[in-house]
C-alpha atoms as a PDB file:
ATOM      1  CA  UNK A   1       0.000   0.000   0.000  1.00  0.00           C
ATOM      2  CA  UNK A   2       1.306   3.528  -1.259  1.00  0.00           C
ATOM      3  CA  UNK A   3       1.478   5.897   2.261  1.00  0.00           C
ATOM      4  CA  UNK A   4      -0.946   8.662   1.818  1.00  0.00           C
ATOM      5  CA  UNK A   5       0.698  12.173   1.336  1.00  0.00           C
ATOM      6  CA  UNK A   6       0.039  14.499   4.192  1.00  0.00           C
ATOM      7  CA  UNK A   7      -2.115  17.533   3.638  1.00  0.00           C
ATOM      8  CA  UNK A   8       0.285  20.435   5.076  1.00  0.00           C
ATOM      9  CA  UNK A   9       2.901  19.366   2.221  1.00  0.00           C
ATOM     10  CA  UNK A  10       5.311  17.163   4.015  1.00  0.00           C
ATOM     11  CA  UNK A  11       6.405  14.145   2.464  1.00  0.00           C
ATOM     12  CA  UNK A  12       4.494  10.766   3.119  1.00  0.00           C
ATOM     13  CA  UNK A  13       4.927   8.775   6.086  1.00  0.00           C
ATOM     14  CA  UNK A  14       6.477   5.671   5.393  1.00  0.00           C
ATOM     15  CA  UNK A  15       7.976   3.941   7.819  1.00  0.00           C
ATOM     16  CA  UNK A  16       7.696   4.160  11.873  1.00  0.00           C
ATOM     17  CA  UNK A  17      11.023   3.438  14.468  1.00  0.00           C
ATOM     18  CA  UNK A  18       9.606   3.113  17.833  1.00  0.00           C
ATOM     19  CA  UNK A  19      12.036   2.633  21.033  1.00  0.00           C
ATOM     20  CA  UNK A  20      10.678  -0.572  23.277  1.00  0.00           C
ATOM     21  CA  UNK A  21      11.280   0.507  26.516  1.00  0.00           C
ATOM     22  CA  UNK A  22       7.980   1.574  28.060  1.00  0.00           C
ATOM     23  CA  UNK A  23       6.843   2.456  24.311  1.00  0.00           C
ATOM     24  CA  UNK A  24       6.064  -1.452  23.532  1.00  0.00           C
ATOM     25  CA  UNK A  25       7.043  -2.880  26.482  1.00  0.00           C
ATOM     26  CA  UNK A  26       6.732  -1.640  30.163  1.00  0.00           C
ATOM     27  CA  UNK A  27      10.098  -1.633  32.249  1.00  0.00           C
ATOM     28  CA  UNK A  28      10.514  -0.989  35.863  1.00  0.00           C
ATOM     29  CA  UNK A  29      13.829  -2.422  37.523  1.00  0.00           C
ATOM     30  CA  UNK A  30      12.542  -2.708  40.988  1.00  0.00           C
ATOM     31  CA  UNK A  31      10.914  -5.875  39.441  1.00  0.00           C
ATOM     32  CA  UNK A  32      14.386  -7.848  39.663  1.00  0.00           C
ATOM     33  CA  UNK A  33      14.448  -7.171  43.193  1.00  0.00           C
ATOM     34  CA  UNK A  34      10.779  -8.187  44.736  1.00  0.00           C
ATOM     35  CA  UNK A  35      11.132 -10.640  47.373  1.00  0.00           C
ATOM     36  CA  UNK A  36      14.918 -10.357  47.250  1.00  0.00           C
ATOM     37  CA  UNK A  37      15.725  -7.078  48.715  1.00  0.00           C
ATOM     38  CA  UNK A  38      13.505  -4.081  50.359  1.00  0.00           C
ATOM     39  CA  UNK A  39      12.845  -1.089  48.424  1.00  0.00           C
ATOM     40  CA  UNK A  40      15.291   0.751  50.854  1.00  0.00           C
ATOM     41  CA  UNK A  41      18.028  -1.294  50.211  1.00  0.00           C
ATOM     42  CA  UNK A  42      17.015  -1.448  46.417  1.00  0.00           C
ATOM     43  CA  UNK A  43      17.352   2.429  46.346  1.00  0.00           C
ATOM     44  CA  UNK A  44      19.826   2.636  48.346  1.00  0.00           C
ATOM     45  CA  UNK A  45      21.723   0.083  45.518  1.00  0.00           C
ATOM     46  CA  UNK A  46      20.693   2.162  42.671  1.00  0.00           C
ATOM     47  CA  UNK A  47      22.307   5.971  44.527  1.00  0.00           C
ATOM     48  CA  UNK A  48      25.301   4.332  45.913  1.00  0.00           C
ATOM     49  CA  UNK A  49      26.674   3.193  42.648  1.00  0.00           C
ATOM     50  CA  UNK A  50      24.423   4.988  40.662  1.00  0.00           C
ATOM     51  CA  UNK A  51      22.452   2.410  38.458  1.00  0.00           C
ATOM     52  CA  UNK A  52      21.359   4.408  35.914  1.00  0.00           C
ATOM     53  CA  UNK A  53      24.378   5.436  34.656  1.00  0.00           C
ATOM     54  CA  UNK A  54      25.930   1.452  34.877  1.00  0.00           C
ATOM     55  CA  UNK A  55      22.225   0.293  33.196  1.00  0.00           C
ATOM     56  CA  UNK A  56      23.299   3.094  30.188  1.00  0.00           C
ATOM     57  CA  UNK A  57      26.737   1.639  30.050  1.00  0.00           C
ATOM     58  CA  UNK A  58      25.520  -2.026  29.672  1.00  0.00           C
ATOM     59  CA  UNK A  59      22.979  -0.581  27.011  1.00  0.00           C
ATOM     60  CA  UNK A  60      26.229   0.649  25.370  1.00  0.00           C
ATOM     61  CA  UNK A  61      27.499  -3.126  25.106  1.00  0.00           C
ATOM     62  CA  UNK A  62      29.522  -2.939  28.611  1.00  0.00           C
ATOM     63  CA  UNK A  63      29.428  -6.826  30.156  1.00  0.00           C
ATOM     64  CA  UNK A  64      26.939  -7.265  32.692  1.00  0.00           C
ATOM     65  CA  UNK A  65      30.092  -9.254  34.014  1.00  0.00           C
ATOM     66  CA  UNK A  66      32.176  -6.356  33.969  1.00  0.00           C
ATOM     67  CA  UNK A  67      29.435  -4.297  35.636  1.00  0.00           C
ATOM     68  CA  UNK A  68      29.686  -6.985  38.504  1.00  0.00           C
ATOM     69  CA  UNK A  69      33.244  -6.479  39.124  1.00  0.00           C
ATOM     70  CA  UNK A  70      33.287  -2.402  39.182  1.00  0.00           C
ATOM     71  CA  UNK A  71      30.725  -3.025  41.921  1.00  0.00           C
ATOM     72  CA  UNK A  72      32.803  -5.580  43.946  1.00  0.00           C
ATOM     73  CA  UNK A  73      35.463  -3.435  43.474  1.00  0.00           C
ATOM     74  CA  UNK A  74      33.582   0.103  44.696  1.00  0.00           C
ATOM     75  CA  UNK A  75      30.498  -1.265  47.031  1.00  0.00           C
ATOM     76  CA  UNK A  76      30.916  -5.060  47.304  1.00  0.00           C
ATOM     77  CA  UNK A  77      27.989  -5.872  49.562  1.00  0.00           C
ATOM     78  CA  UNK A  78      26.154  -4.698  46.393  1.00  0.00           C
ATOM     79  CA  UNK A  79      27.501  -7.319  44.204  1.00  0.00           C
ATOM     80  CA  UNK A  80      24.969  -9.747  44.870  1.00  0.00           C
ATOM     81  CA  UNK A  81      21.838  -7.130  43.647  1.00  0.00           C
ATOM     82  CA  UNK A  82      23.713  -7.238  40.428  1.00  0.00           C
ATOM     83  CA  UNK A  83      23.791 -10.857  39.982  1.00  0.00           C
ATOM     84  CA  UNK A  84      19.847 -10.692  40.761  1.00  0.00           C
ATOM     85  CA  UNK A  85      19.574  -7.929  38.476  1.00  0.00           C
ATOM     86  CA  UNK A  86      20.577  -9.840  35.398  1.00  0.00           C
ATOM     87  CA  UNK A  87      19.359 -13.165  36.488  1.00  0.00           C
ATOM     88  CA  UNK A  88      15.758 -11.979  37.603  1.00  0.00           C
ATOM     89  CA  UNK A  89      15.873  -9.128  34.603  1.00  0.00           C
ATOM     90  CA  UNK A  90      12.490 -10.929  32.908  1.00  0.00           C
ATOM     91  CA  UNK A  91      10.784 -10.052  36.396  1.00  0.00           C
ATOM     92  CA  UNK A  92      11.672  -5.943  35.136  1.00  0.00           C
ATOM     93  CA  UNK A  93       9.306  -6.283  32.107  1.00  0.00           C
ATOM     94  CA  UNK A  94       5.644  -6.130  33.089  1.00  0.00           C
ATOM     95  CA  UNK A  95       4.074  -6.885  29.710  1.00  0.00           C
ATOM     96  CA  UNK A  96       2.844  -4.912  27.264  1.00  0.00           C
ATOM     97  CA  UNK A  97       2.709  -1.009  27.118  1.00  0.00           C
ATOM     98  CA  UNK A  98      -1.356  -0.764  27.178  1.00  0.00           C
ATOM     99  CA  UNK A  99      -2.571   0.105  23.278  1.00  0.00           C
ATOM    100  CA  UNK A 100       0.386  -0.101  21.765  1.00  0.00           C
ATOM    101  CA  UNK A 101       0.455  -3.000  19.834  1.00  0.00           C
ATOM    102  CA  UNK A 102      -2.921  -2.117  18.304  1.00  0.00           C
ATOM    103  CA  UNK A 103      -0.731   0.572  17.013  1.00  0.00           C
ATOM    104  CA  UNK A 104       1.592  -1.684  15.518  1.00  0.00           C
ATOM    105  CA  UNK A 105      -0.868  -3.598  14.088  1.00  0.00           C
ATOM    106  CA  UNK A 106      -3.187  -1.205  12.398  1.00  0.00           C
ATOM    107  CA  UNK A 107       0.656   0.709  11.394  1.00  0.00           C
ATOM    108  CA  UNK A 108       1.422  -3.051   9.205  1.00  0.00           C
ATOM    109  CA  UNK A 109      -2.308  -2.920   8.219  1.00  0.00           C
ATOM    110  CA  UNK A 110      -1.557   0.423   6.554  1.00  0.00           C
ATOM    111  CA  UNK A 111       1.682  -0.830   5.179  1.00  0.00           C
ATOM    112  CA  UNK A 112       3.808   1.435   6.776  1.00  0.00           C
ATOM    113  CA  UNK A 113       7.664  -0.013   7.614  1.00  0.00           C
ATOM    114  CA  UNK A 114       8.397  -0.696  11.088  1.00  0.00           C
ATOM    115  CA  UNK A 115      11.479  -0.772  13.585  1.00  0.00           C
ATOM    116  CA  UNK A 116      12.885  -0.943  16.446  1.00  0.00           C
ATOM    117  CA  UNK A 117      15.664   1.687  17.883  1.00  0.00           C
ATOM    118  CA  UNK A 118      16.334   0.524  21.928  1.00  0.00           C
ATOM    119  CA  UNK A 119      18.767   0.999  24.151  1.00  0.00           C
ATOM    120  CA  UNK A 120      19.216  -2.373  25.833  1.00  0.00           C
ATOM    121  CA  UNK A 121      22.031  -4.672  26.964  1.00  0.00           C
ATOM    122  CA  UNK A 122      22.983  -7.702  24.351  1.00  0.00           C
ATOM    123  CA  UNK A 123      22.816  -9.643  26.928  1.00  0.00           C
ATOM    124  CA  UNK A 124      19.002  -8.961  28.199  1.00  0.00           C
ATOM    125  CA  UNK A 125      17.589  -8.162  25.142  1.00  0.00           C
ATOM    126  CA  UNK A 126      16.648 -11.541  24.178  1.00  0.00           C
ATOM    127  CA  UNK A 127      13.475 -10.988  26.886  1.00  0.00           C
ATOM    128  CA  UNK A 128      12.012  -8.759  25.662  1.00  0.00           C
ATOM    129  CA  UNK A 129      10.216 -10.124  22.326  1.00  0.00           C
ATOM    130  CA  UNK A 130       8.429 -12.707  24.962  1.00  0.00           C
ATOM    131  CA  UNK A 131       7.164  -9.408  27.569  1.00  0.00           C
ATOM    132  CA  UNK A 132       5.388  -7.885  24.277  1.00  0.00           C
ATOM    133  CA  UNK A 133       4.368  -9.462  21.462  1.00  0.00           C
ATOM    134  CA  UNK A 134       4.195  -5.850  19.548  1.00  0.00           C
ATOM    135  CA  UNK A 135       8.401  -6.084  19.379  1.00  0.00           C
ATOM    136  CA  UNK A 136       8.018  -9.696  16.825  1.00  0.00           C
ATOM    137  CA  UNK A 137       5.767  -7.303  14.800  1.00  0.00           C
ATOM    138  CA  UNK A 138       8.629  -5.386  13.836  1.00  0.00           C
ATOM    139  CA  UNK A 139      10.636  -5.755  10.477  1.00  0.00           C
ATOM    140  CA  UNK A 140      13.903  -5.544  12.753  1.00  0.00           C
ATOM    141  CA  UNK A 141      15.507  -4.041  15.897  1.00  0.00           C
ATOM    142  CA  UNK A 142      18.559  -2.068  16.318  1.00  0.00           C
ATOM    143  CA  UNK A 143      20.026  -2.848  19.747  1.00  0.00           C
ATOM    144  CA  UNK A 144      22.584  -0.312  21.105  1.00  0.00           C
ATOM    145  CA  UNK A 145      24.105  -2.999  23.124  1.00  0.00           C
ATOM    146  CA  UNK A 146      25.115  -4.698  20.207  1.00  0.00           C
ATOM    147  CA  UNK A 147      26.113  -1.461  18.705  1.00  0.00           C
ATOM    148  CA  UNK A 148      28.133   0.145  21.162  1.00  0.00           C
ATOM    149  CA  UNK A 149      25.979   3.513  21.095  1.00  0.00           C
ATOM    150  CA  UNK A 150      23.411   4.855  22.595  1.00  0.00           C
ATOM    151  CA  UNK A 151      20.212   7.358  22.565  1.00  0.00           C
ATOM    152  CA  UNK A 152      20.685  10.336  22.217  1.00  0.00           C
ATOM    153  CA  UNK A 153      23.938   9.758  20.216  1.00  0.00           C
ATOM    154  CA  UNK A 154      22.865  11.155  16.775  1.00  0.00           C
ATOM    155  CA  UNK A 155      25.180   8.678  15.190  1.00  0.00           C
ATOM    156  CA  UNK A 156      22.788   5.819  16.433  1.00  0.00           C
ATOM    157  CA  UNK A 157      20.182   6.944  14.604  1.00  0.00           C
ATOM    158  CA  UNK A 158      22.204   7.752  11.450  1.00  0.00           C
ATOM    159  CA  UNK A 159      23.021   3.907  11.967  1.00  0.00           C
ATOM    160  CA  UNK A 160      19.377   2.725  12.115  1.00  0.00           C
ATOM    161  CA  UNK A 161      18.465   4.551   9.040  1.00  0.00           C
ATOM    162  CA  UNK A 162      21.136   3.345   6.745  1.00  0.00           C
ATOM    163  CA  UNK A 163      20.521  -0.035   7.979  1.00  0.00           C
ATOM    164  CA  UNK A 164      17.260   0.133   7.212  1.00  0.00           C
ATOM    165  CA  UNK A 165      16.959   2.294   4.736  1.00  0.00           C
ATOM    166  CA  UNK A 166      14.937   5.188   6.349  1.00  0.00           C
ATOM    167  CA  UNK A 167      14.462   8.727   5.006  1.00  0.00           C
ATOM    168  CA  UNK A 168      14.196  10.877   8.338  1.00  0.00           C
ATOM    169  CA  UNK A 169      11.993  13.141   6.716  1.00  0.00           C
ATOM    170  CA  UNK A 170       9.428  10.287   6.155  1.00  0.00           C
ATOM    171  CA  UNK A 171       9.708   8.432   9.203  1.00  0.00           C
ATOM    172  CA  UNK A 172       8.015   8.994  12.552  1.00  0.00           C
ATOM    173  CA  UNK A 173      10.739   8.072  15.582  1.00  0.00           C
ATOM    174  CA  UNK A 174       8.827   7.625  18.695  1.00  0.00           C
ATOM    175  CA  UNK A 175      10.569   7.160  22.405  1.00  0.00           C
ATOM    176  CA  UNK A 176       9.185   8.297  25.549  1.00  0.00           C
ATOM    177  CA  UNK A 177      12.552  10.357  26.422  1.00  0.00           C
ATOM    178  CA  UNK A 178      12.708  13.849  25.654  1.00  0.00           C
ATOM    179  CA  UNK A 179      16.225  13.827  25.185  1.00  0.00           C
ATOM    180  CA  UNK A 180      15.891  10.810  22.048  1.00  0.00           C
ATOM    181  CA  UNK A 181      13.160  12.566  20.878  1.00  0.00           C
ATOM    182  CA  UNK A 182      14.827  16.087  20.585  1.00  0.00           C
ATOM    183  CA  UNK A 183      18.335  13.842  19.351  1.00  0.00           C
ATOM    184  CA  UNK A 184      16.067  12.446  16.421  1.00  0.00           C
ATOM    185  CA  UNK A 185      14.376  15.608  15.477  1.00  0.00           C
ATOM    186  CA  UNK A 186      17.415  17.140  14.385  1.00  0.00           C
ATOM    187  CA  UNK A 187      18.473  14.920  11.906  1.00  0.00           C
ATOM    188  CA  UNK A 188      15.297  15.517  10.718  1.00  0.00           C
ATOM    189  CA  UNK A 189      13.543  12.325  11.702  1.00  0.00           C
ATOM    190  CA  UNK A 190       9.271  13.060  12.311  1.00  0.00           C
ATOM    191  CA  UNK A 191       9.981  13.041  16.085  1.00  0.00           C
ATOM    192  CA  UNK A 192       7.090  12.212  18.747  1.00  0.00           C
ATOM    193  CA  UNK A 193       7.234  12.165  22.410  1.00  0.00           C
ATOM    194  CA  UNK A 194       5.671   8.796  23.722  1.00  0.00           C
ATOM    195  CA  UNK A 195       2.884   9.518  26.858  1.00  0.00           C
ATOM    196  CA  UNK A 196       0.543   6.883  25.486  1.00  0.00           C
ATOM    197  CA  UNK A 197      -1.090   4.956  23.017  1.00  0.00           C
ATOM    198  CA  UNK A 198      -4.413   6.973  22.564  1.00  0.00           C
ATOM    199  CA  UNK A 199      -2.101  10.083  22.020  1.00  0.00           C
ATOM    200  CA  UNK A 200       0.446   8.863  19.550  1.00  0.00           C
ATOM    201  CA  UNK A 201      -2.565   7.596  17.716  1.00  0.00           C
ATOM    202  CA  UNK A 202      -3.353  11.398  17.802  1.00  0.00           C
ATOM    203  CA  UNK A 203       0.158  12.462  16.733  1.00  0.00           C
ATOM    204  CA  UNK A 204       0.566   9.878  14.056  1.00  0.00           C
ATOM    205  CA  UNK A 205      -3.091  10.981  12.193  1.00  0.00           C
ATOM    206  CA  UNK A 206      -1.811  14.674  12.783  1.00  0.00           C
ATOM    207  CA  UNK A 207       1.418  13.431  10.860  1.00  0.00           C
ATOM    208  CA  UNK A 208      -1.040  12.378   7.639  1.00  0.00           C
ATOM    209  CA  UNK A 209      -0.769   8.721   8.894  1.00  0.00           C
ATOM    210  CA  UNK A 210      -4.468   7.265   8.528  1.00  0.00           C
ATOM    211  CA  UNK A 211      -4.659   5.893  11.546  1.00  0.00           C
ATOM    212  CA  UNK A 212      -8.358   5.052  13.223  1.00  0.00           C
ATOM    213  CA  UNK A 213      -9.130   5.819  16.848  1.00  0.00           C
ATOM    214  CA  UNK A 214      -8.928   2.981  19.314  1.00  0.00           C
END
């Protein structure tokens, strides 16, 4: 199916690159630690060797093994969390984002292209087609883990849409960060800020895609 052209003059939508995390798939890494550690001691985990930044590193293809031994090495009574990090990680996905794959679906209906851009760990990836069935809908998936770069890095995008083939100017990129979002819109990418299914619906009909409510 031909995309439709949109009405203000921009060129057709064609394809759609969605992020996973919390787009298609909800994420929440207290759910490694339930009925292993308290939430105190979880958050106390995450400040004292500050877990987001280490998570972000393993997205950027850092060994969950050589996260492990920075932690023995800085705050070893911590070491064990990250062994029940990785080896609980499934218990961090907690299914589907609500609506989304209806998006997907109708989005293949319509014969748009469809991708993946995540920033996720090599090694934990492999979960997440089995939390949401909306990721196996996808023509392929660019993992920065496997990369070695991460959102925002504009040169992870430029990487996803020669891979793929994308023209920024006729693809929608949707992620929930603001940071990714703001990344892709300047290489020109159709750029839309993820706060739920019912509204990227909106933003994807206001983009010329012919997309029905839900």
């Amino acid at each position: 199916m031909t995309p439709e052209p949109a009405t203000d003059g921009r060129e057709p939508v064609e394809a759609v690159l969605f992020d996973l995390g919390n787009v298609l798939v909800q994420w929440d890494p207290h759910g490694a630690f339930r009925g292993v550690a308290s939430r105190d001691d979880v958050e106390r985990f995450f400040a004292d060797v500050d877990f987001p930044d280490l998570n972000r590193r393993a997205d950027a293809g850092l060994a969950w093994a050589d996260v492990r031994a920075e932690v023995a090495a800085s705050h070893p009574h911590h070491a064990p969390l990250v062994d029940a990090y990785v080896r609980r990680f499934a218990a961090t996905l907690a299914g589907p984002v609500p609506g989304s794959e209806d998006v997907v679906r109708d989005l293949r209906a319509l014969g748009l292209r469809l991708y993946g851009l995540t920033n996720w760990s090599a090694e934990t990836y492999p979960h997440g087609p089995a939390a949401a069935p909306a990721i196996g809908l996808l023509e392929d998936v660019l993992v920065s883990g496997r990369e070695g770069l991460v959102k925002p890095d504009p040169a992870i995008f430029e990487r996803a849409a020669d891979r793929f083939g994308l023209v920024p100017a006729r693809t929608v990129f949707v992620d929930d960060a603001p940071a990714n979002v703001g990344s892709a819109a300047r290489l020109g990418f159709l750029a839309v800020r993820f706060t739920g299914a019912e509204q990227l619906r909106r933003d994807l009909r206001a983009l010329g895609v012919s997309l029905a409510a839900s």
